[in-house]
PDB file of N, CA and C in Angstrom:
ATOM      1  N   UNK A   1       8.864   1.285 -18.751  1.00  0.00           N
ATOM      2  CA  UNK A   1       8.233   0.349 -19.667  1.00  0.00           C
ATOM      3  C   UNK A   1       7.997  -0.968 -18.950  1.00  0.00           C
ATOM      4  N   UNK A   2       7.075  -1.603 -18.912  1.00  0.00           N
ATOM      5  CA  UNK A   2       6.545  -2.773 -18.154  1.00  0.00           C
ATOM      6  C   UNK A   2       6.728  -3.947 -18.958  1.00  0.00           C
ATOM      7  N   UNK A   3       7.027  -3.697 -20.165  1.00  0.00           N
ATOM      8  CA  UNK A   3       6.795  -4.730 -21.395  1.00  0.00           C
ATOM      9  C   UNK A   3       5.603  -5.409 -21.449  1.00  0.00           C
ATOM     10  N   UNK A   4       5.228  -7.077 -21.831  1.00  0.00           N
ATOM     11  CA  UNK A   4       4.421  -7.474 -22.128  1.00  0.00           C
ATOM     12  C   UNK A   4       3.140  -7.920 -20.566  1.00  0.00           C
ATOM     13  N   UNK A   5       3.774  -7.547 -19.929  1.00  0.00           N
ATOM     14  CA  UNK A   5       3.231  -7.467 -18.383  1.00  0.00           C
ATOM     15  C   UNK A   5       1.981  -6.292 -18.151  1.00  0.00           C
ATOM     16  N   UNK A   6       2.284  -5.167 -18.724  1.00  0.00           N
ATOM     17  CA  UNK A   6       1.666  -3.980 -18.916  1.00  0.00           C
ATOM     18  C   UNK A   6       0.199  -3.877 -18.851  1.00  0.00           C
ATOM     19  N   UNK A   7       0.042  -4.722 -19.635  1.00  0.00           N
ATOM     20  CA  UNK A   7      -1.316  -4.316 -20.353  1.00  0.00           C
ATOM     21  C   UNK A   7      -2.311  -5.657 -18.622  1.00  0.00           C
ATOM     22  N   UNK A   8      -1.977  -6.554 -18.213  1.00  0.00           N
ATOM     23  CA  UNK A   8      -2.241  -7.673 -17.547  1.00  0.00           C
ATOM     24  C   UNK A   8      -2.655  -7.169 -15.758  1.00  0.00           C
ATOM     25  N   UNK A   9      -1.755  -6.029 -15.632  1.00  0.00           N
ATOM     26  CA  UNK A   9      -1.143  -5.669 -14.294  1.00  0.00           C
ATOM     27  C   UNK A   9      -2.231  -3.785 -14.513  1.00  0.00           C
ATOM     28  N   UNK A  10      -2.079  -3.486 -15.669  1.00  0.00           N
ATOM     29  CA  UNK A  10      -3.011  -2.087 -15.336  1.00  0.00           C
ATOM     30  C   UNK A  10      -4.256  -2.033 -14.823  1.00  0.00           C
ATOM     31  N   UNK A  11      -4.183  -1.208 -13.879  1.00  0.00           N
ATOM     32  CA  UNK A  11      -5.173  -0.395 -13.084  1.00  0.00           C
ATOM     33  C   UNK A  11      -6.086  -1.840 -11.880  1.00  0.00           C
ATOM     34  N   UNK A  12      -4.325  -2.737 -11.786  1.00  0.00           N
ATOM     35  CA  UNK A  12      -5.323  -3.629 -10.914  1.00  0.00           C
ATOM     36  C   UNK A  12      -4.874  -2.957  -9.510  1.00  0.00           C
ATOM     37  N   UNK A  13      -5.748  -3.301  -8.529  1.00  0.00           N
ATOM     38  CA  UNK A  13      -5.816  -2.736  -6.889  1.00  0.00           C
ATOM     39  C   UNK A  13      -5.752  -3.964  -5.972  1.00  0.00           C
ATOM     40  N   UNK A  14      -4.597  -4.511  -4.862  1.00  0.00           N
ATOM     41  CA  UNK A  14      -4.994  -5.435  -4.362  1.00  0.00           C
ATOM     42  C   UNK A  14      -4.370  -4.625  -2.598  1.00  0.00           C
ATOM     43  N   UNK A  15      -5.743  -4.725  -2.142  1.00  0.00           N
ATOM     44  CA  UNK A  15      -5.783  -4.102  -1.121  1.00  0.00           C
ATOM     45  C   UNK A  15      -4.724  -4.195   0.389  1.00  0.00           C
ATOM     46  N   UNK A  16      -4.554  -5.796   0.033  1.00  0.00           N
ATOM     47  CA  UNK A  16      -3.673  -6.045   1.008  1.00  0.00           C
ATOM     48  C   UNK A  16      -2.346  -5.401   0.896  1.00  0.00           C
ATOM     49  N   UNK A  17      -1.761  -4.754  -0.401  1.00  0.00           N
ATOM     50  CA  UNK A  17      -1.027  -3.995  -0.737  1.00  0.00           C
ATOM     51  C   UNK A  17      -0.616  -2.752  -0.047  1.00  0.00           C
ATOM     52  N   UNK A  18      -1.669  -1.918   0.033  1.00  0.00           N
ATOM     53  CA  UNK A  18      -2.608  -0.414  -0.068  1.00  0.00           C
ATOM     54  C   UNK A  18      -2.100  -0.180   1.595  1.00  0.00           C
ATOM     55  N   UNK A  19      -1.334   0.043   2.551  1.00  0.00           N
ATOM     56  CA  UNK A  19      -1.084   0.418   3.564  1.00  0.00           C
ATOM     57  C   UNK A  19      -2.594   1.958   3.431  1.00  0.00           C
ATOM     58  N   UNK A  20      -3.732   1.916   4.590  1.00  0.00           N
ATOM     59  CA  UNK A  20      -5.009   2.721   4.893  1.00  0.00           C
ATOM     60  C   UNK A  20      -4.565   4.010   4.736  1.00  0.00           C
ATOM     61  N   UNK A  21      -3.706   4.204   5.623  1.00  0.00           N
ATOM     62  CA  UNK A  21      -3.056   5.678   6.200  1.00  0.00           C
ATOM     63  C   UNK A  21      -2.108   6.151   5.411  1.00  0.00           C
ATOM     64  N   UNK A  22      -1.587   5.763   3.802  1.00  0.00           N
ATOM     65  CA  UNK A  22      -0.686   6.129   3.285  1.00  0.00           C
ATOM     66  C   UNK A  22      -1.098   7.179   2.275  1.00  0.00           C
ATOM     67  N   UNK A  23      -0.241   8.221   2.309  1.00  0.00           N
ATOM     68  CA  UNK A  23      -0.661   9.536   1.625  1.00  0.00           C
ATOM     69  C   UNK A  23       0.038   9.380   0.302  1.00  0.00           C
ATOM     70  N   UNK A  24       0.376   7.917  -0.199  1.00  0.00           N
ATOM     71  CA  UNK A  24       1.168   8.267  -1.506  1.00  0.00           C
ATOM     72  C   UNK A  24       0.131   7.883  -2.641  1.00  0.00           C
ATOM     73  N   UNK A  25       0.550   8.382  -3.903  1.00  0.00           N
ATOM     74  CA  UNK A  25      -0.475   8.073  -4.816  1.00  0.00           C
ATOM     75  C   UNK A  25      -0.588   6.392  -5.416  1.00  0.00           C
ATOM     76  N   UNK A  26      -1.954   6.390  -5.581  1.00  0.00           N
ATOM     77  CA  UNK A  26      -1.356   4.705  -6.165  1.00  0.00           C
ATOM     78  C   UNK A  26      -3.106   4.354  -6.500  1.00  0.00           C
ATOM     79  N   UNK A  27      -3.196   3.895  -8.093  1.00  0.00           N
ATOM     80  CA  UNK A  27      -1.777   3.348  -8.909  1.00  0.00           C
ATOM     81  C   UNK A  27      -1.492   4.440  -9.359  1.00  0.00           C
ATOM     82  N   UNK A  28      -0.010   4.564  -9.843  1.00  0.00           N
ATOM     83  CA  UNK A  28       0.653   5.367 -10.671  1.00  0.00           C
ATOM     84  C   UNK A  28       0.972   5.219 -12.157  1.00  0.00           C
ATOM     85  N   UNK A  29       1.065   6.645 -12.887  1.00  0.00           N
ATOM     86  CA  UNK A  29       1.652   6.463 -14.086  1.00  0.00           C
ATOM     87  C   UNK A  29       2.519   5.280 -14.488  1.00  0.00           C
ATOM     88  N   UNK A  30       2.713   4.696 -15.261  1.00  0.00           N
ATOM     89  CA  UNK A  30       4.278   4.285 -15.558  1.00  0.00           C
ATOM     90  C   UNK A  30       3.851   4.068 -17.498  1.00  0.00           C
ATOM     91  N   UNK A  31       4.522   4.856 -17.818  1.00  0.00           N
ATOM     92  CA  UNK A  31       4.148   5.038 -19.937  1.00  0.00           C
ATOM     93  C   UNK A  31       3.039   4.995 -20.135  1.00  0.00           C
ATOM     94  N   UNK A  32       1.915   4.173 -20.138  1.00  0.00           N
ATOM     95  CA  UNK A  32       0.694   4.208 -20.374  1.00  0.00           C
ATOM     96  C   UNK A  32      -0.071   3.071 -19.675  1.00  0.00           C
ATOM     97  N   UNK A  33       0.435   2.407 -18.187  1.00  0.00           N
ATOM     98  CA  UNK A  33      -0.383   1.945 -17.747  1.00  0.00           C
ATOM     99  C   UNK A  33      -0.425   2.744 -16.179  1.00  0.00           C
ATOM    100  N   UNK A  34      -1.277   1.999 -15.403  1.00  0.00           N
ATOM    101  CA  UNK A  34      -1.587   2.413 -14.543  1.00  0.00           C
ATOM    102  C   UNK A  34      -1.168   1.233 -13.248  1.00  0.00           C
ATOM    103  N   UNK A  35       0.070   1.433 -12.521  1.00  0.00           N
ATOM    104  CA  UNK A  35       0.512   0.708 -12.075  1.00  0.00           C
ATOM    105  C   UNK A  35       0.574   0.611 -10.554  1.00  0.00           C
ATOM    106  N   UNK A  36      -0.234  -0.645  -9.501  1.00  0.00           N
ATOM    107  CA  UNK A  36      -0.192  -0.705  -8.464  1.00  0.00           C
ATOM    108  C   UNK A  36       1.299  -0.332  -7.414  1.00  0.00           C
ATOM    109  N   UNK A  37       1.285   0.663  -6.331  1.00  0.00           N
ATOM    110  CA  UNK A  37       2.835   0.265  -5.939  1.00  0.00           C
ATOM    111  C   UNK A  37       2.494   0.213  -4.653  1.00  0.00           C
ATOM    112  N   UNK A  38       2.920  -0.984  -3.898  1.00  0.00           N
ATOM    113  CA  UNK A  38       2.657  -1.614  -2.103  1.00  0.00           C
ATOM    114  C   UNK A  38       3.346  -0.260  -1.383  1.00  0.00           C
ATOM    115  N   UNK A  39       2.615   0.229  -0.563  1.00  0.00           N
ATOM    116  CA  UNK A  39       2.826   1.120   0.139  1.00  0.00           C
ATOM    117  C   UNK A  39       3.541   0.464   1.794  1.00  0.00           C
ATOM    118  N   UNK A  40       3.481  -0.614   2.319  1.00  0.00           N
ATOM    119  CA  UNK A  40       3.950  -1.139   2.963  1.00  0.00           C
ATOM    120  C   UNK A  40       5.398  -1.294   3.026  1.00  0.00           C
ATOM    121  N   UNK A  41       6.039  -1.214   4.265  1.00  0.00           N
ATOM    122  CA  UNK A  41       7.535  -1.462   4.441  1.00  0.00           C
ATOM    123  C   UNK A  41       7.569  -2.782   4.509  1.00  0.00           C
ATOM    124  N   UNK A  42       8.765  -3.513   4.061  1.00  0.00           N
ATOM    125  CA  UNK A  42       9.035  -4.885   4.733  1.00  0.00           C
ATOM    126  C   UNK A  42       9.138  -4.899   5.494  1.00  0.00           C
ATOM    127  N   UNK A  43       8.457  -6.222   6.470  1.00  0.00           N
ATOM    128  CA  UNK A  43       8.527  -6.400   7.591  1.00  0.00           C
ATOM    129  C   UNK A  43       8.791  -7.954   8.430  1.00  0.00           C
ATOM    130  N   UNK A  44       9.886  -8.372   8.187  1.00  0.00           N
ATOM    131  CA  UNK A  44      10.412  -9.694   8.762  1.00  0.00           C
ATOM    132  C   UNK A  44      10.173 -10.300   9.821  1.00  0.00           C
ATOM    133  N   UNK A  45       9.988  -9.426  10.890  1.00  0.00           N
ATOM    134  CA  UNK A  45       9.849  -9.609  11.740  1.00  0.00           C
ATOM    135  C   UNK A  45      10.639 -10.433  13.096  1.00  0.00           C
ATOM    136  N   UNK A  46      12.267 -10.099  11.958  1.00  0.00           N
ATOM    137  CA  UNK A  46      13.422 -10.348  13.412  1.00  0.00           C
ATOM    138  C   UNK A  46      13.804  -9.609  13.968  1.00  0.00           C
ATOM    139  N   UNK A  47      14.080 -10.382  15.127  1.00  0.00           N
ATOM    140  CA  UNK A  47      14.622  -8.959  16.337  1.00  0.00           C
ATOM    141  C   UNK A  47      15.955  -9.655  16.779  1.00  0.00           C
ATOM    142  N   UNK A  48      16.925  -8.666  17.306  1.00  0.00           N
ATOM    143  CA  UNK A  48      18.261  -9.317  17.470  1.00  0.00           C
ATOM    144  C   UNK A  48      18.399  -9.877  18.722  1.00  0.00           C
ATOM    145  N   UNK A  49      17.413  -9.697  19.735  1.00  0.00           N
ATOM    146  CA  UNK A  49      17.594 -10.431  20.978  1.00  0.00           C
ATOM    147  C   UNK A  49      16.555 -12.189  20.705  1.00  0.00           C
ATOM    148  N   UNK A  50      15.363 -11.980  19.752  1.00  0.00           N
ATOM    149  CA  UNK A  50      14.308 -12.746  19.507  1.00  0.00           C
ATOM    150  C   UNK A  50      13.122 -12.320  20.849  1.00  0.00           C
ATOM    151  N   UNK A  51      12.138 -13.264  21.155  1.00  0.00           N
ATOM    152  CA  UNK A  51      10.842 -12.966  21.794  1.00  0.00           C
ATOM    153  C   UNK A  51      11.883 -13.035  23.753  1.00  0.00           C
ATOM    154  N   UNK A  52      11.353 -12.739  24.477  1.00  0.00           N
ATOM    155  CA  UNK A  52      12.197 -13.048  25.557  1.00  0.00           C
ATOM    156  C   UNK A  52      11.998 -14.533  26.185  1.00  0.00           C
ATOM    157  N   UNK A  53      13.164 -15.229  26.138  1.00  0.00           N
ATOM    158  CA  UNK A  53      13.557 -16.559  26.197  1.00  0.00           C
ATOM    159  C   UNK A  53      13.823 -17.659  25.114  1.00  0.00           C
ATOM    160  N   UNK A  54      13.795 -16.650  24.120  1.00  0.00           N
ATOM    161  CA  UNK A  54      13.905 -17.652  22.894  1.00  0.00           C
ATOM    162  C   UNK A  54      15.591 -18.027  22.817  1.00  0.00           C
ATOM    163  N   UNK A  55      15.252 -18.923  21.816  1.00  0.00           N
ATOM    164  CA  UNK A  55      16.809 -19.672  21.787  1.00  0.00           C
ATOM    165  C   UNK A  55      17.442 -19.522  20.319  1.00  0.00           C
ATOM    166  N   UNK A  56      16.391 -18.676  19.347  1.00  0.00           N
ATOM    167  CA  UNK A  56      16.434 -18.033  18.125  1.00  0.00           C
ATOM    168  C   UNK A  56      17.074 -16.998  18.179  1.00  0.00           C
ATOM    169  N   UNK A  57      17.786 -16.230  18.549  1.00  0.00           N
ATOM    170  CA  UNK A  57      18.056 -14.657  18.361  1.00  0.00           C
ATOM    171  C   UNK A  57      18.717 -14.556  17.184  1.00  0.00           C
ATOM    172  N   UNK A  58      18.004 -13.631  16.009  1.00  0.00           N
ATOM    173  CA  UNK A  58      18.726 -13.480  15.336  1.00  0.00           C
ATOM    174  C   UNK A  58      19.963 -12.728  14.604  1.00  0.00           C
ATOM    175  N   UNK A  59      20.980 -13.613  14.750  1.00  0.00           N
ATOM    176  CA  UNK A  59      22.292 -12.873  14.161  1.00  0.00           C
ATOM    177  C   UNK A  59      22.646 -11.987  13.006  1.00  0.00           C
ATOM    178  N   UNK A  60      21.832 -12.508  12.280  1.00  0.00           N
ATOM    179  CA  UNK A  60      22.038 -11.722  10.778  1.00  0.00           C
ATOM    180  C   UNK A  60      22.108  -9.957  10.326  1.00  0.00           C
ATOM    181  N   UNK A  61      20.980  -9.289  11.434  1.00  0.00           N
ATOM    182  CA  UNK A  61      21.031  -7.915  11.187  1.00  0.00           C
ATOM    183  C   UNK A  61      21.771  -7.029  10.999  1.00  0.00           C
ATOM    184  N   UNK A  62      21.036  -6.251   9.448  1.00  0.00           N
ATOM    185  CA  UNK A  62      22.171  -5.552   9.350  1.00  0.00           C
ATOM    186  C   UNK A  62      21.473  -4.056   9.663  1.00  0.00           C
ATOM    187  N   UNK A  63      22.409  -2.849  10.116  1.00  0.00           N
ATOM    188  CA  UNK A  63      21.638  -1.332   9.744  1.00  0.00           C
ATOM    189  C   UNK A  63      21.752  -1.054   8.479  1.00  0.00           C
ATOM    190  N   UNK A  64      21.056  -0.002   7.519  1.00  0.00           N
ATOM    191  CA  UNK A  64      20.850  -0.189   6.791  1.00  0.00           C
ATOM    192  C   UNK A  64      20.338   1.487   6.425  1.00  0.00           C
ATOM    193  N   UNK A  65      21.092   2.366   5.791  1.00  0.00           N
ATOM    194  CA  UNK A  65      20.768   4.089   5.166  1.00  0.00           C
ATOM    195  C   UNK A  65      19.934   3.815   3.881  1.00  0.00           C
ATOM    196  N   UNK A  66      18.462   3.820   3.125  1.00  0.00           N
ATOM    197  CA  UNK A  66      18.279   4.423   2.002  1.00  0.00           C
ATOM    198  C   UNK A  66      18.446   5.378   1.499  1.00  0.00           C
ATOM    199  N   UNK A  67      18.370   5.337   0.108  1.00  0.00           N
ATOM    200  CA  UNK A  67      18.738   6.392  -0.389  1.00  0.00           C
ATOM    201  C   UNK A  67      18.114   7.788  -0.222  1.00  0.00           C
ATOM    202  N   UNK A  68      16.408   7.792   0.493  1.00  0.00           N
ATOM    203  CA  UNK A  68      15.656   8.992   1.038  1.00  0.00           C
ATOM    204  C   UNK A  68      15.818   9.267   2.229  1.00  0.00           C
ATOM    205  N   UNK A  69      17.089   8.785   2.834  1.00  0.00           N
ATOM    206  CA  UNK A  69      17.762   9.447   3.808  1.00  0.00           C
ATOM    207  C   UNK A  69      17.144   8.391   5.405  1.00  0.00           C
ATOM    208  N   UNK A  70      15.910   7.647   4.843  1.00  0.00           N
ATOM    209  CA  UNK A  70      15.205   6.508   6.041  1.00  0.00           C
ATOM    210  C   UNK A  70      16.723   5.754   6.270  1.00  0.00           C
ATOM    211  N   UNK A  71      16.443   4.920   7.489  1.00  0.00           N
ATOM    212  CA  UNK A  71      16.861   4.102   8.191  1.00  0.00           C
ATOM    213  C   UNK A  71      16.260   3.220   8.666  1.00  0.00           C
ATOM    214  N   UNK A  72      17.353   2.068   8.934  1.00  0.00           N
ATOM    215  CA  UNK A  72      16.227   0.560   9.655  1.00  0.00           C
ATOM    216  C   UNK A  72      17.307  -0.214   9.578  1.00  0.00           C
ATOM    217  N   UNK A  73      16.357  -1.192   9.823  1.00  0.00           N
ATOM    218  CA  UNK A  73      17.345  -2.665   9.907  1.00  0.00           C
ATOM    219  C   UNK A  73      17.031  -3.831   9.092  1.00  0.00           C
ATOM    220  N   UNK A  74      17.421  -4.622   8.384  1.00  0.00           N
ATOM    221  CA  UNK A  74      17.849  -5.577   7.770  1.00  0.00           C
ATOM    222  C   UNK A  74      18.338  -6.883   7.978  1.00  0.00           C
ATOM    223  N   UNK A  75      17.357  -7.951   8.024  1.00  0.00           N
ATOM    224  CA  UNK A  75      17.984  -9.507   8.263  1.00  0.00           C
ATOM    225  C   UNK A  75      18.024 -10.305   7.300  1.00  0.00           C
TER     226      UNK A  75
END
């Protein structure tokens, strides 16, 4: 149920969303609207060493199991 959002958000498409090469369906069902879902992974774009010579490296990363069995990392 989307609640009062529902009706505002159906059957909109925003492309920058839409990863080209993605074989998943979209938009999808959800009760009776038709709901956009970003096919894109997050992408932060830290690395734990940083660019080579940087003075940034970031510490924070974590690994990280979903629940569809993927893997990655996390900052």
């Amino acid at each position: 149920m989307l609640g009062p959002n529902g009706p505002a958000v159906t059957g909109i498409k925003l492309p920058v969303l839409i990863c080209p090469t993605s074989s998943l369906a979209n938009p999808i069902p959800v009760s009776k609207f038709q709901v956009l879902t970003p096919s894109y992974v997050g992408v932060s774009g830290a690395s734990a060493t940083g660019p080579p010579g940087s003075a940034f490296p970031e510490t924070r990363i974590r690994n990280f199991s979903a629940c569809s069995g993927h893997v990655g990392q996390m900052s």
